[in-house]
N, C-alpha and C. Protein backbone atom coordinates (compact mmCIF):
# COMPACT_ATOMS: atom_id res chain seq x y z
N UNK A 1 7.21 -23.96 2.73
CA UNK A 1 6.98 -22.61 3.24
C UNK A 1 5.56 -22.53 3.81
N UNK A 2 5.45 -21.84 5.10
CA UNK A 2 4.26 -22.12 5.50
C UNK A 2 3.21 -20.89 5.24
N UNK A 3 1.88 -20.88 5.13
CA UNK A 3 1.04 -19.64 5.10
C UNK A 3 1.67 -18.67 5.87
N UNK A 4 1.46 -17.54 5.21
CA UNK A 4 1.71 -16.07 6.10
C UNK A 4 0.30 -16.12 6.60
N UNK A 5 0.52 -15.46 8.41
CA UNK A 5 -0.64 -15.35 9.05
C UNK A 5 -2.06 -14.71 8.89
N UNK A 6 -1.48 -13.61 8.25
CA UNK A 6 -2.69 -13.04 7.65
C UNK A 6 -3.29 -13.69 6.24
N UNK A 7 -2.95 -14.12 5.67
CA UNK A 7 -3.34 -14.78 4.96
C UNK A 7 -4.31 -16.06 5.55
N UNK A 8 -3.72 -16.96 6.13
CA UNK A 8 -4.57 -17.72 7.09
C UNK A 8 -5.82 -16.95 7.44
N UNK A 9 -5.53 -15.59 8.23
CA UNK A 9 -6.91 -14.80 9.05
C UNK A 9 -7.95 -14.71 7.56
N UNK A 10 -7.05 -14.62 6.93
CA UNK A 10 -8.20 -13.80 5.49
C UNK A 10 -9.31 -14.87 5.56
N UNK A 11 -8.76 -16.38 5.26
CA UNK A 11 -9.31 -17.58 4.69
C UNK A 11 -10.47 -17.86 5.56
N UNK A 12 -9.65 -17.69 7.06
CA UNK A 12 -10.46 -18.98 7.94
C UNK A 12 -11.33 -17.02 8.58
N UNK A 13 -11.26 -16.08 8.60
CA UNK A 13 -12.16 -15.12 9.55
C UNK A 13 -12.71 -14.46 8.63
N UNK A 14 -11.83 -13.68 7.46
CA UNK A 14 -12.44 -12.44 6.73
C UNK A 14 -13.31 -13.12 5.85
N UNK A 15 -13.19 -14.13 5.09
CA UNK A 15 -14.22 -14.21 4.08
C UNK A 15 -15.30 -14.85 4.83
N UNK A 16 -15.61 -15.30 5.97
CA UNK A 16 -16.95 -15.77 6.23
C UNK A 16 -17.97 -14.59 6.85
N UNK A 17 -16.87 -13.42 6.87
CA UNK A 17 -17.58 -12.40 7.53
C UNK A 17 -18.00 -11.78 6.54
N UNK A 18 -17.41 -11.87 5.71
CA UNK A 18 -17.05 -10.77 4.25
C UNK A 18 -18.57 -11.03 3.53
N UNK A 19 -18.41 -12.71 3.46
CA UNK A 19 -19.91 -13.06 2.83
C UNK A 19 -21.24 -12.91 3.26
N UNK A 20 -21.31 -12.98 4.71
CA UNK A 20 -22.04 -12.63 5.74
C UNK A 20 -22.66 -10.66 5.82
N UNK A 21 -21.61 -10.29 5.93
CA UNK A 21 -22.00 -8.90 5.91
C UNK A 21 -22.15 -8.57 4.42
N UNK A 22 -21.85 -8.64 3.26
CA UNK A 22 -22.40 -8.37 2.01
C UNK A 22 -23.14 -8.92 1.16
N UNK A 23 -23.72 -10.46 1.57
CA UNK A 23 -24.94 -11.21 1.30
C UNK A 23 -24.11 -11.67 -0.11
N UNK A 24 -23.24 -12.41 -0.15
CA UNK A 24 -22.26 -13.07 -1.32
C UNK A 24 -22.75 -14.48 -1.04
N UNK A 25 -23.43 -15.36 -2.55
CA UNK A 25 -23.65 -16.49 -2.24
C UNK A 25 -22.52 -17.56 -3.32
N UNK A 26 -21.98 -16.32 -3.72
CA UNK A 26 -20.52 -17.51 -4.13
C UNK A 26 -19.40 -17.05 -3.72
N UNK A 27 -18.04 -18.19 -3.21
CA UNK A 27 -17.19 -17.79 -2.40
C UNK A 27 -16.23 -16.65 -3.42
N UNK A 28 -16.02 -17.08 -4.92
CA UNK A 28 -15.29 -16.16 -5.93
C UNK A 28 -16.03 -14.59 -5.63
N UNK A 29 -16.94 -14.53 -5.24
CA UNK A 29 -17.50 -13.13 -5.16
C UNK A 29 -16.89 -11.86 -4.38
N UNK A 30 -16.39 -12.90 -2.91
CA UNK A 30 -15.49 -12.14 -2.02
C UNK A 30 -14.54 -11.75 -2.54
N UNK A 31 -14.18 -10.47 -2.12
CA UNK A 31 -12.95 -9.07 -2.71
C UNK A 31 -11.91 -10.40 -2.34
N UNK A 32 -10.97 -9.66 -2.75
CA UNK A 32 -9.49 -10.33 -2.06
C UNK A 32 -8.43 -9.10 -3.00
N UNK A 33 -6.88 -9.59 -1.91
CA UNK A 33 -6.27 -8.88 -2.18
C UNK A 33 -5.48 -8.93 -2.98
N UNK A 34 -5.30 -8.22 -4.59
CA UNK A 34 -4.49 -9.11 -5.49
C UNK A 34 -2.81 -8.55 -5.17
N UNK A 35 -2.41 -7.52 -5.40
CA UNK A 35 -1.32 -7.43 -5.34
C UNK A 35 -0.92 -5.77 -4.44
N UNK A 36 -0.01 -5.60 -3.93
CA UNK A 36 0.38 -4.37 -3.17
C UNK A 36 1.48 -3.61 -3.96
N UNK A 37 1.30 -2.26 -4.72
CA UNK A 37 2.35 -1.81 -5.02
C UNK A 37 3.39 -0.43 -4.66
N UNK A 38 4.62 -0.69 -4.65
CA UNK A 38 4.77 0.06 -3.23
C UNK A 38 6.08 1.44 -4.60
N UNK A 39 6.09 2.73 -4.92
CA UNK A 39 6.62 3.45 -5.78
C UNK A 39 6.99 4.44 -4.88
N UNK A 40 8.22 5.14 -5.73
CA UNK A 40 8.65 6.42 -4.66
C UNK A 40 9.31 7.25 -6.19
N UNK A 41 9.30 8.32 -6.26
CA UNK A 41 9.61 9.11 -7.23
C UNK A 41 10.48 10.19 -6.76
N UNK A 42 11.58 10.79 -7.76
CA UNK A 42 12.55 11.32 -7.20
C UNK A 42 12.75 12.67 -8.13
N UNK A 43 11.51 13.22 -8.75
CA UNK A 43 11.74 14.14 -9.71
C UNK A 43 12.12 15.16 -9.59
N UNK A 44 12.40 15.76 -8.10
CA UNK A 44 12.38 17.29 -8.07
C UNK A 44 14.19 16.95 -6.96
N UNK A 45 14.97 16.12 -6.80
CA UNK A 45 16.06 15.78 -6.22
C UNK A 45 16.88 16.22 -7.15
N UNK A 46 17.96 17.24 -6.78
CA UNK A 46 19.15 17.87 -7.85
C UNK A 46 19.90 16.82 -8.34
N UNK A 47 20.28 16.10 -7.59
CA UNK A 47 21.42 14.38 -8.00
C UNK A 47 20.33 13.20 -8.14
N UNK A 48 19.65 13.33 -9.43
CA UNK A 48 18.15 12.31 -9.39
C UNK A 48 18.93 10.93 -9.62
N UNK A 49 19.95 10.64 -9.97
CA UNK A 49 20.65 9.17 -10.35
C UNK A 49 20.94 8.74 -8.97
N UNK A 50 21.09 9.74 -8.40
CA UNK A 50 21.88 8.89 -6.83
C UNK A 50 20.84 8.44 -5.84
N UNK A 51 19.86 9.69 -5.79
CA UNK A 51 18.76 9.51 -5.16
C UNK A 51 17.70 8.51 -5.77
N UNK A 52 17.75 7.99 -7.13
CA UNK A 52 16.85 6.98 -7.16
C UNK A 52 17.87 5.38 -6.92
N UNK A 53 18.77 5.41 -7.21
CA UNK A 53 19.98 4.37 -6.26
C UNK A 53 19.42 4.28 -4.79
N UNK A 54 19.45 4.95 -3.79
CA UNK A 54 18.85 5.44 -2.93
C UNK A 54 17.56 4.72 -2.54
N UNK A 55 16.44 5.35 -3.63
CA UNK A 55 15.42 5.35 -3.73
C UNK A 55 14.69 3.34 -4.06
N UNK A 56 15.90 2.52 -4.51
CA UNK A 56 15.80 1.35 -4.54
C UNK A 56 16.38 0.60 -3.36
N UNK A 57 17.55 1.47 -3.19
CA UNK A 57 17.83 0.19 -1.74
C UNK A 57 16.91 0.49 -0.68
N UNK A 58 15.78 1.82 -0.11
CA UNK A 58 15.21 1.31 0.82
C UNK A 58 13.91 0.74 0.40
N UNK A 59 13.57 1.17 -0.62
CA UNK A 59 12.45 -0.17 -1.11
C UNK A 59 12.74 -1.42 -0.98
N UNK A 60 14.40 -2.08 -1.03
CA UNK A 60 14.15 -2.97 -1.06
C UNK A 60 14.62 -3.66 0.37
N UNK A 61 15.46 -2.94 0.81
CA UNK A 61 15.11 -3.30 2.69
C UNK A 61 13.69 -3.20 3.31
N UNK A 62 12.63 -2.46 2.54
CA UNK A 62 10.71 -2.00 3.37
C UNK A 62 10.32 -3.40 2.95
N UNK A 63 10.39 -4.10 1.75
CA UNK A 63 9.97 -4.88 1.05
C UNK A 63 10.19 -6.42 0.87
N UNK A 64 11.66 -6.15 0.53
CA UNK A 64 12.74 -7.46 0.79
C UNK A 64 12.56 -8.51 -0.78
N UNK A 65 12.31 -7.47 -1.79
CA UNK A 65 12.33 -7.61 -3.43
C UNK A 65 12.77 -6.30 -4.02
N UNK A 66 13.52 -6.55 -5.40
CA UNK A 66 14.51 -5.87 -5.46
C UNK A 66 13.33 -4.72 -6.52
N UNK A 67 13.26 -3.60 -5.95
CA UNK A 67 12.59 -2.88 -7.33
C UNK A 67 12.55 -2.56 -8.67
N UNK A 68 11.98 -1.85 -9.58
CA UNK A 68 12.60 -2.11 -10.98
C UNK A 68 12.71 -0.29 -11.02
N UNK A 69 13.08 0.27 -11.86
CA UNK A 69 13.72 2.02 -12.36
C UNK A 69 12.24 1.95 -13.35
N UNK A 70 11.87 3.06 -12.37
CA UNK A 70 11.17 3.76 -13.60
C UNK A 70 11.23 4.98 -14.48
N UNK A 71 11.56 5.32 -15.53
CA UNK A 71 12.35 6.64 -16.26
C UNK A 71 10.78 7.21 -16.89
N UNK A 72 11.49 8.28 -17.25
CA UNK A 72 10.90 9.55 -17.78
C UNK A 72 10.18 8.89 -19.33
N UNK A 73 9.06 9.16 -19.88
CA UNK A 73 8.26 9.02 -20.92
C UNK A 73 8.79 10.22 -21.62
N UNK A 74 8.97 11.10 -21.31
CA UNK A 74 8.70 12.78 -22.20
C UNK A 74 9.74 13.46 -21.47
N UNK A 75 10.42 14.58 -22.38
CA UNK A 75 11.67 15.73 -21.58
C UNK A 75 10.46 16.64 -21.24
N UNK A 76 10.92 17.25 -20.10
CA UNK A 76 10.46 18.40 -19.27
C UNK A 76 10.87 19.31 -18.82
N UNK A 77 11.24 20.79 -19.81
CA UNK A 77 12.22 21.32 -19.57
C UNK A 77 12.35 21.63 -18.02
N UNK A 78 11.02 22.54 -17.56
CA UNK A 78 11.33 23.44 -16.23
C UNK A 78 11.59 22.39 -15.44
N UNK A 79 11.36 20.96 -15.05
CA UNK A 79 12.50 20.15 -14.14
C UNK A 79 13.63 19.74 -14.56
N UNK A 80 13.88 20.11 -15.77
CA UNK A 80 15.08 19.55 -16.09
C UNK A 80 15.43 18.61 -16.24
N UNK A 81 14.81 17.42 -17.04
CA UNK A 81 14.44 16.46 -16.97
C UNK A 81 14.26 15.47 -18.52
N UNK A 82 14.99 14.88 -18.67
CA UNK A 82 15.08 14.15 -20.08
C UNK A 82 14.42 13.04 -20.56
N UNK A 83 14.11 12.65 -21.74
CA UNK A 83 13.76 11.77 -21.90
C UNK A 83 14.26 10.63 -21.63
N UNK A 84 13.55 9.11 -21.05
CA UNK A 84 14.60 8.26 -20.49
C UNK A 84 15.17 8.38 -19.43
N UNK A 85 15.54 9.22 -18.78
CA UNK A 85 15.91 9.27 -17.28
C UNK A 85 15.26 8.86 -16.33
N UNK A 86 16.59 7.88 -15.66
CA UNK A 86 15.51 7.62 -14.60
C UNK A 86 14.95 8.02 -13.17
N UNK A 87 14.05 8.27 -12.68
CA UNK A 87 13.26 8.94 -12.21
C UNK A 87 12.86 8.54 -10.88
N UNK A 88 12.35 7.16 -10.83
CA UNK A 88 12.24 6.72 -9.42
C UNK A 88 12.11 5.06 -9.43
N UNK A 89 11.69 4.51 -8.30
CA UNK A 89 11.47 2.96 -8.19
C UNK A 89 10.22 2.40 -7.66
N UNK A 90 9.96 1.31 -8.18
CA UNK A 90 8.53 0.83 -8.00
C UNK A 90 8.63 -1.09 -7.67
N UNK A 91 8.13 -1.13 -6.88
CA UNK A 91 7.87 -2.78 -7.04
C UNK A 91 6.78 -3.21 -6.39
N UNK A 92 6.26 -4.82 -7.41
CA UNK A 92 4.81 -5.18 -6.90
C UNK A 92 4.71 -6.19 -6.14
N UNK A 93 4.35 -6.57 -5.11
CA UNK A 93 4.66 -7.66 -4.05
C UNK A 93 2.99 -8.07 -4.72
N UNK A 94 3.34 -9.73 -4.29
CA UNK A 94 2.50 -10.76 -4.69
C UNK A 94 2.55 -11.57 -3.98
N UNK A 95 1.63 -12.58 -3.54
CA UNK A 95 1.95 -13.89 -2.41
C UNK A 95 2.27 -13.96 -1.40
N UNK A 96 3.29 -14.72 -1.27
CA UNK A 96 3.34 -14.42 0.41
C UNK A 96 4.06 -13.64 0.70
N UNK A 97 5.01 -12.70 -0.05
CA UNK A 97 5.38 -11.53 0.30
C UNK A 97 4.18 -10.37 0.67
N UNK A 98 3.72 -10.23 0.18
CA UNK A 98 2.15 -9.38 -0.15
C UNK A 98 1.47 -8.95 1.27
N UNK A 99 1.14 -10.29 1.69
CA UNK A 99 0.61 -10.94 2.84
C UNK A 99 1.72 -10.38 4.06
N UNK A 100 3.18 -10.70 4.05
CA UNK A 100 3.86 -10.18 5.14
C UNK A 100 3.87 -8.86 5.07
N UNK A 101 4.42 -8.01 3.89
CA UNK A 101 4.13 -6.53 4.07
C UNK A 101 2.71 -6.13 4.66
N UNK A 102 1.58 -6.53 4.19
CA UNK A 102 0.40 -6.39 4.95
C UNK A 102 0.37 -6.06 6.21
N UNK A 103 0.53 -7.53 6.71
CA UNK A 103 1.59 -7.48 8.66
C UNK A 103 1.90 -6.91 9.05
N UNK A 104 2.78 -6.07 8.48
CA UNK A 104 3.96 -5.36 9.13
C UNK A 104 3.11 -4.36 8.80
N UNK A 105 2.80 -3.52 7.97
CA UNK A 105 1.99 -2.23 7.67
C UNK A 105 1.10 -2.10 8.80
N UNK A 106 0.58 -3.21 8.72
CA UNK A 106 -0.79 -2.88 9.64
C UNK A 106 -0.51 -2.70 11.15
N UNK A 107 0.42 -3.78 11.84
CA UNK A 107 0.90 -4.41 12.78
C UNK A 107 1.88 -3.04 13.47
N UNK A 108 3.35 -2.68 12.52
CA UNK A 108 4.09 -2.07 13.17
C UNK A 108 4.19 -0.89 12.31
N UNK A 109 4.33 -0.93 11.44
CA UNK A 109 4.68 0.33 10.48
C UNK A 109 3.47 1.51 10.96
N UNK A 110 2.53 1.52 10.27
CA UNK A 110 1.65 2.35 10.66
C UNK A 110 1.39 3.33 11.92
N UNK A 111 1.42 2.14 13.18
CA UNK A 111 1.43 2.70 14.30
C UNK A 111 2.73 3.66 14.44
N UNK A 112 3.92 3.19 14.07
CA UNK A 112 5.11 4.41 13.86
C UNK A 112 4.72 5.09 13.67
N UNK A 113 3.98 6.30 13.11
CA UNK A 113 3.75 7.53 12.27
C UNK A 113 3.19 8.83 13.42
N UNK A 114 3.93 9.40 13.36
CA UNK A 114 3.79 10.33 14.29
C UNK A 114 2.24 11.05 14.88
N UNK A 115 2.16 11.00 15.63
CA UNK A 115 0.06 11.71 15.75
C UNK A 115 -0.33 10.77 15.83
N UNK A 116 -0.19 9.06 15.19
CA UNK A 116 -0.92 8.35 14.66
C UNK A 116 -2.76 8.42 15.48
N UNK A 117 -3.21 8.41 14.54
CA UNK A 117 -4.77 8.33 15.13
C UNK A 117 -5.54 7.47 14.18
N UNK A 118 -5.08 7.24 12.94
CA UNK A 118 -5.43 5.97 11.64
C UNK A 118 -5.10 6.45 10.55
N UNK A 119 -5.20 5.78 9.48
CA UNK A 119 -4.80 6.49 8.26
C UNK A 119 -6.64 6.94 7.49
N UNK A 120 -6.41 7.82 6.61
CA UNK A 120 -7.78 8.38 6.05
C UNK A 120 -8.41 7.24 5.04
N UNK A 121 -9.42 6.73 5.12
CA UNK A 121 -10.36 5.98 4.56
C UNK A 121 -10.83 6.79 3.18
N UNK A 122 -10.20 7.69 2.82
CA UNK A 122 -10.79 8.21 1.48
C UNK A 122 -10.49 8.40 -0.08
N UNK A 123 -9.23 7.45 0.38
CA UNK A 123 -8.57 7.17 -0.87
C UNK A 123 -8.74 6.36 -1.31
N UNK A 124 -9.67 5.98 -2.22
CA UNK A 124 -10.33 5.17 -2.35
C UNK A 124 -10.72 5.54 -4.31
N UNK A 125 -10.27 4.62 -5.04
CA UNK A 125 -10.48 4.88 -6.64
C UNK A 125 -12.01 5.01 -7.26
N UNK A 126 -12.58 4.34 -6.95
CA UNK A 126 -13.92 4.22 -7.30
C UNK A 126 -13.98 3.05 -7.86
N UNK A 127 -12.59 2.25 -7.76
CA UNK A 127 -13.35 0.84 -8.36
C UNK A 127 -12.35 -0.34 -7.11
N UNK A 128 -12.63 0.19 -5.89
CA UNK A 128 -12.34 -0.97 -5.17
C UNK A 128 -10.69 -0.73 -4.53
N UNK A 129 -9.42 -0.14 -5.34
CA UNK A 129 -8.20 -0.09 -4.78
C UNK A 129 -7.54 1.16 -4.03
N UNK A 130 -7.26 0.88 -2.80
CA UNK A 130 -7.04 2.11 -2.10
C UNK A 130 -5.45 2.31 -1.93
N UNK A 131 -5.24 3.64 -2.06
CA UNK A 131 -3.52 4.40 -1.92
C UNK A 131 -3.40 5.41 -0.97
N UNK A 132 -2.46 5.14 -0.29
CA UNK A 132 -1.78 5.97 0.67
C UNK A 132 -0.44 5.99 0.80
N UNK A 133 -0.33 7.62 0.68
CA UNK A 133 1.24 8.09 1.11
C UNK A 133 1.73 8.17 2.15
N UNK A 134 3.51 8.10 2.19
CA UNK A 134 4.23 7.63 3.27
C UNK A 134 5.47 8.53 3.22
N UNK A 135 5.27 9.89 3.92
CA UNK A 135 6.05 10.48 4.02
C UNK A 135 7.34 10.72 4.46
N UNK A 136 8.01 9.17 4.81
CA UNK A 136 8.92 9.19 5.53
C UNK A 136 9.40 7.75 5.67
N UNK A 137 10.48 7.18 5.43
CA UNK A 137 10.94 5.98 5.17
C UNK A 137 11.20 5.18 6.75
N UNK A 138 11.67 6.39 7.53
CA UNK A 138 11.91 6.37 9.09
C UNK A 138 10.80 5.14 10.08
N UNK A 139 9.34 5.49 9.77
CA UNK A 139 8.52 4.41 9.96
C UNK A 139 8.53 2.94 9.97
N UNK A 140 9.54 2.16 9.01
CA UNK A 140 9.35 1.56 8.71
C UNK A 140 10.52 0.66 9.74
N UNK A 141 10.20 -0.18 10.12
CA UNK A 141 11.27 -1.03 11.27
C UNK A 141 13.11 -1.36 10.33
N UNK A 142 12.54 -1.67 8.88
CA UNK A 142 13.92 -2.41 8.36
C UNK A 142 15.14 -1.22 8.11
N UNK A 143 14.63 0.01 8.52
CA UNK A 143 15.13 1.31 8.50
C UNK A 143 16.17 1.38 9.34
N UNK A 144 17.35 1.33 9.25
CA UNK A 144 18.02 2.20 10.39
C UNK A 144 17.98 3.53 10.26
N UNK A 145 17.65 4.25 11.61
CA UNK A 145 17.63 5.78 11.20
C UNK A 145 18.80 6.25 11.14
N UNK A 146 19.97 6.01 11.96
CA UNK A 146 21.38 6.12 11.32
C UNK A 146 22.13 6.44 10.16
N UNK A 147 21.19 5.50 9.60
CA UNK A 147 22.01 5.75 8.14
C UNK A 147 21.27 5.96 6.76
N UNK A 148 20.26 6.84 7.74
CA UNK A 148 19.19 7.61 6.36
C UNK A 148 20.02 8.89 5.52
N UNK A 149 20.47 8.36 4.08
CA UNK A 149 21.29 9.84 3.93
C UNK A 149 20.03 10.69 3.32
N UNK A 150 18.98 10.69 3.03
CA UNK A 150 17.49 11.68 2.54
C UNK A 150 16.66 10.72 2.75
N UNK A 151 15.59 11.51 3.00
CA UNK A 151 13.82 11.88 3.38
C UNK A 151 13.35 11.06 1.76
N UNK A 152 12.47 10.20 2.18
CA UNK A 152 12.40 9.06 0.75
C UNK A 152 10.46 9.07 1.24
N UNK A 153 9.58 9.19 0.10
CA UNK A 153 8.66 8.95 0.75
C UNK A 153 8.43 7.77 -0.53
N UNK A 154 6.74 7.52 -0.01
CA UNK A 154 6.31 6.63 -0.83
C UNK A 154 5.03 6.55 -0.73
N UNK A 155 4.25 5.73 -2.06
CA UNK A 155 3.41 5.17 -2.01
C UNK A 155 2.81 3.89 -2.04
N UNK A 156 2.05 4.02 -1.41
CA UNK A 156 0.80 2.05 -1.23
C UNK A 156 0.22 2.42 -2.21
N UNK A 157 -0.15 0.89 -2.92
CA UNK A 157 -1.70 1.16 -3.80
C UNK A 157 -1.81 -0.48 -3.16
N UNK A 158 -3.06 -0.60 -2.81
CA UNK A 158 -3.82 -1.94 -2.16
C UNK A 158 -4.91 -2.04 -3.57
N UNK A 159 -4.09 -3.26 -4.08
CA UNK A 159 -4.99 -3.10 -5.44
C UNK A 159 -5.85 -4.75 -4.47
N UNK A 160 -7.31 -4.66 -5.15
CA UNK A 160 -8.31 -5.25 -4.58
C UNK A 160 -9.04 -5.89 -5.74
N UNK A 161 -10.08 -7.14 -5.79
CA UNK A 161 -10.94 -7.04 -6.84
C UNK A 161 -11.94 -6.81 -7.12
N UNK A 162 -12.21 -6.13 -5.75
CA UNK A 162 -13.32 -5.39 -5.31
C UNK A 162 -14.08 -4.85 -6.19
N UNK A 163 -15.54 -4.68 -6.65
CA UNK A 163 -15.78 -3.95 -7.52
C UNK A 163 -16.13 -2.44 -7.36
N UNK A 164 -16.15 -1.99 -6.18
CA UNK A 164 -16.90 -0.93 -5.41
C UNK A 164 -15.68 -0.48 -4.36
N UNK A 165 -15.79 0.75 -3.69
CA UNK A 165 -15.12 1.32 -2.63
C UNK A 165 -15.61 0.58 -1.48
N UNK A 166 -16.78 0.97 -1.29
CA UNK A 166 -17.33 0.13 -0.17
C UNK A 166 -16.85 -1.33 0.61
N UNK A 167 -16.94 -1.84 -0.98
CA UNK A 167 -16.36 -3.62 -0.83
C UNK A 167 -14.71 -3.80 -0.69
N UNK A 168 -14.08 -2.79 -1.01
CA UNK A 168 -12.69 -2.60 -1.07
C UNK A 168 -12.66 -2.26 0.66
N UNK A 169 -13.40 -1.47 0.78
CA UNK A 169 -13.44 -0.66 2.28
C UNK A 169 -13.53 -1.83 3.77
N UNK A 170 -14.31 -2.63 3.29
CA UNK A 170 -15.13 -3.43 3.99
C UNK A 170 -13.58 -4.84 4.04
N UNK A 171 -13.23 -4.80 2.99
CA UNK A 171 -12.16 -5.83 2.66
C UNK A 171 -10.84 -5.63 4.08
N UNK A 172 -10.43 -4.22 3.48
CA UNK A 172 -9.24 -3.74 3.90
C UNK A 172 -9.42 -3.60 5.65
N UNK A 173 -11.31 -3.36 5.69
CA UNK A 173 -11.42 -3.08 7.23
C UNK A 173 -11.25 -4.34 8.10
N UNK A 174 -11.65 -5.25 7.71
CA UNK A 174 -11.93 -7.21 8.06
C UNK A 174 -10.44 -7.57 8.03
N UNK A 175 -9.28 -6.57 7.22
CA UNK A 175 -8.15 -7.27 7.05
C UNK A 175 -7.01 -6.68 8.48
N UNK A 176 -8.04 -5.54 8.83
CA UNK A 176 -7.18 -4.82 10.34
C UNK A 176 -6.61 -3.71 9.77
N UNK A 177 -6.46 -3.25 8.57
CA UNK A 177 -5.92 -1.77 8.27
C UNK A 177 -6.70 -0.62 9.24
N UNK A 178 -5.67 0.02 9.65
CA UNK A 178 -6.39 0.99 11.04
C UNK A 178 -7.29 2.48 9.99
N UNK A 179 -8.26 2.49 10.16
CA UNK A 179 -8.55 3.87 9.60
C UNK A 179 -9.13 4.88 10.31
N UNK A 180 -9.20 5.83 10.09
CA UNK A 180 -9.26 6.72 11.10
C UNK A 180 -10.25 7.00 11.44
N UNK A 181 -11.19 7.07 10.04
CA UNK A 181 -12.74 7.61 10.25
C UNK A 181 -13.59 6.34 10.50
N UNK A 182 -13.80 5.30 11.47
CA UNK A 182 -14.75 3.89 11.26
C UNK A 182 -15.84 4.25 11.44
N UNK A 183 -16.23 4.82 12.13
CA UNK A 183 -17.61 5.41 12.25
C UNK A 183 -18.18 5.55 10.82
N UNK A 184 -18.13 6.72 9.93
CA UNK A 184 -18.20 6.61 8.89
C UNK A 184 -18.05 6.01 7.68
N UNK A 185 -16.85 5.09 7.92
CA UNK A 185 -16.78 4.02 6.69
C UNK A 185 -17.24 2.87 7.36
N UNK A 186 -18.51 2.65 8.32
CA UNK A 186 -19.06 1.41 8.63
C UNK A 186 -20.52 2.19 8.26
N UNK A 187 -20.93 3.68 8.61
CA UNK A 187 -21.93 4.06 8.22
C UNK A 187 -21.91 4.19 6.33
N UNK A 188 -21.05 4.30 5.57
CA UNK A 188 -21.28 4.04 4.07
C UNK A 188 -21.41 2.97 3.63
N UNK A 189 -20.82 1.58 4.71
CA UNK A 189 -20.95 0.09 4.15
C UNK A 189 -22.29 -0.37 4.28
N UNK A 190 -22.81 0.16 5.73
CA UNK A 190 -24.31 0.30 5.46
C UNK A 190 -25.32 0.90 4.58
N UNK A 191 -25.44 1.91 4.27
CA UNK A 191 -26.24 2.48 2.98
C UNK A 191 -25.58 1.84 2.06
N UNK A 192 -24.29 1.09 1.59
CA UNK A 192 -24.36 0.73 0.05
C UNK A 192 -24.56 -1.22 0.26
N UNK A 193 -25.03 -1.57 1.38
CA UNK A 193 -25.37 -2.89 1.31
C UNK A 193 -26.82 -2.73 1.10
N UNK A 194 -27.85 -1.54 1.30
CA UNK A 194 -28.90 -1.50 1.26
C UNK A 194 -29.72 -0.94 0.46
């Protein structure tokens, strides 16, 4: 199996830049990307069993790994909602799956999104991993819109080992994620390199 491309770009472009622009004199120092996790929750859907059925097969057409059910911790009366039930689907891409979703996010998915002008640079944890929501399953190429029977959204988490936003920021920016504000998240990479 051969390298996914971006993965290649990471090796041979992002980390010499990576080290370069953040003054890293060991190569382990550079962020990298550990794993992508991609969840959609179905709590407020009247038929929540069908819709998280649903809620796994287009995760696993976006993805192309099969997700796992995530259920309820605690009953809740005013949703109506039991203990153990399950609730929605989640799965964590690793390797060279990881790397192709990347691709495609960055590449085709993204640009789908209606308005597109970038996604917001401000989601950002405080320790390096950034999340963004996806209001609409439609975006995504492995979609037929045909045969969408409900509106499925979701979330990214770009988990990083970044220790900082900045370095997470700087990671995700070197990796081609489009963001909206660059001006500003190249003016914060500056004040926190200095």
């Amino acid at each position: 199996m051969s390298t996914p491309a971006l993965q290649q770009h990471y090796k041979d472009k992002v980390v010499p830049a990576l080290k370069k622009s953040l003054g890293y004199t060991n190569l382990h120092q550079v962020p990298r990307l550990e794993k992508i996790v991609v969840t959609s929750c179905m709590g407020k859907a009247p038929d929540r069993k069908v819709a998280v059925d649903d809620a796994v097969n287009e995760i696993q057409k976006i993805t192309g790994q099969r997700p796992s059910i995530t259920f309820s911790k605690k009953a809740v009366a005013n949703f109506k909602l039991r203990e153990g039930e399950a609730l929605g689907a989640r799965v964590t891409l690793r390797g060279p799956r990881m790397w192709e979703f990347l691709h495609r996010f960055i590449n085709v998915t993204a640009p789908n999104i209606r308005d597109f002008r970038g996604i917001s640079s401000k989601s950002f944890d405080g320790r390096g991993n950034y999340a963004c929501g996806i209001s609409d399953q439609s975006i995504f190429p492995e979609i037929e819109i045909d045969q969408i029977k409900r509106t499925i959204g979701f979330d990214l988490i770009f988990v990083t080992s970044a220790p900082t936003d900045a370095e997470g920021r700087a990671l995700l920016m070197e990796l081609g994620m489009p963001f909206r504000d660059m001006k500003k998240a190249n003016e914060l990479e500056a004040v926190a390199a200095n």
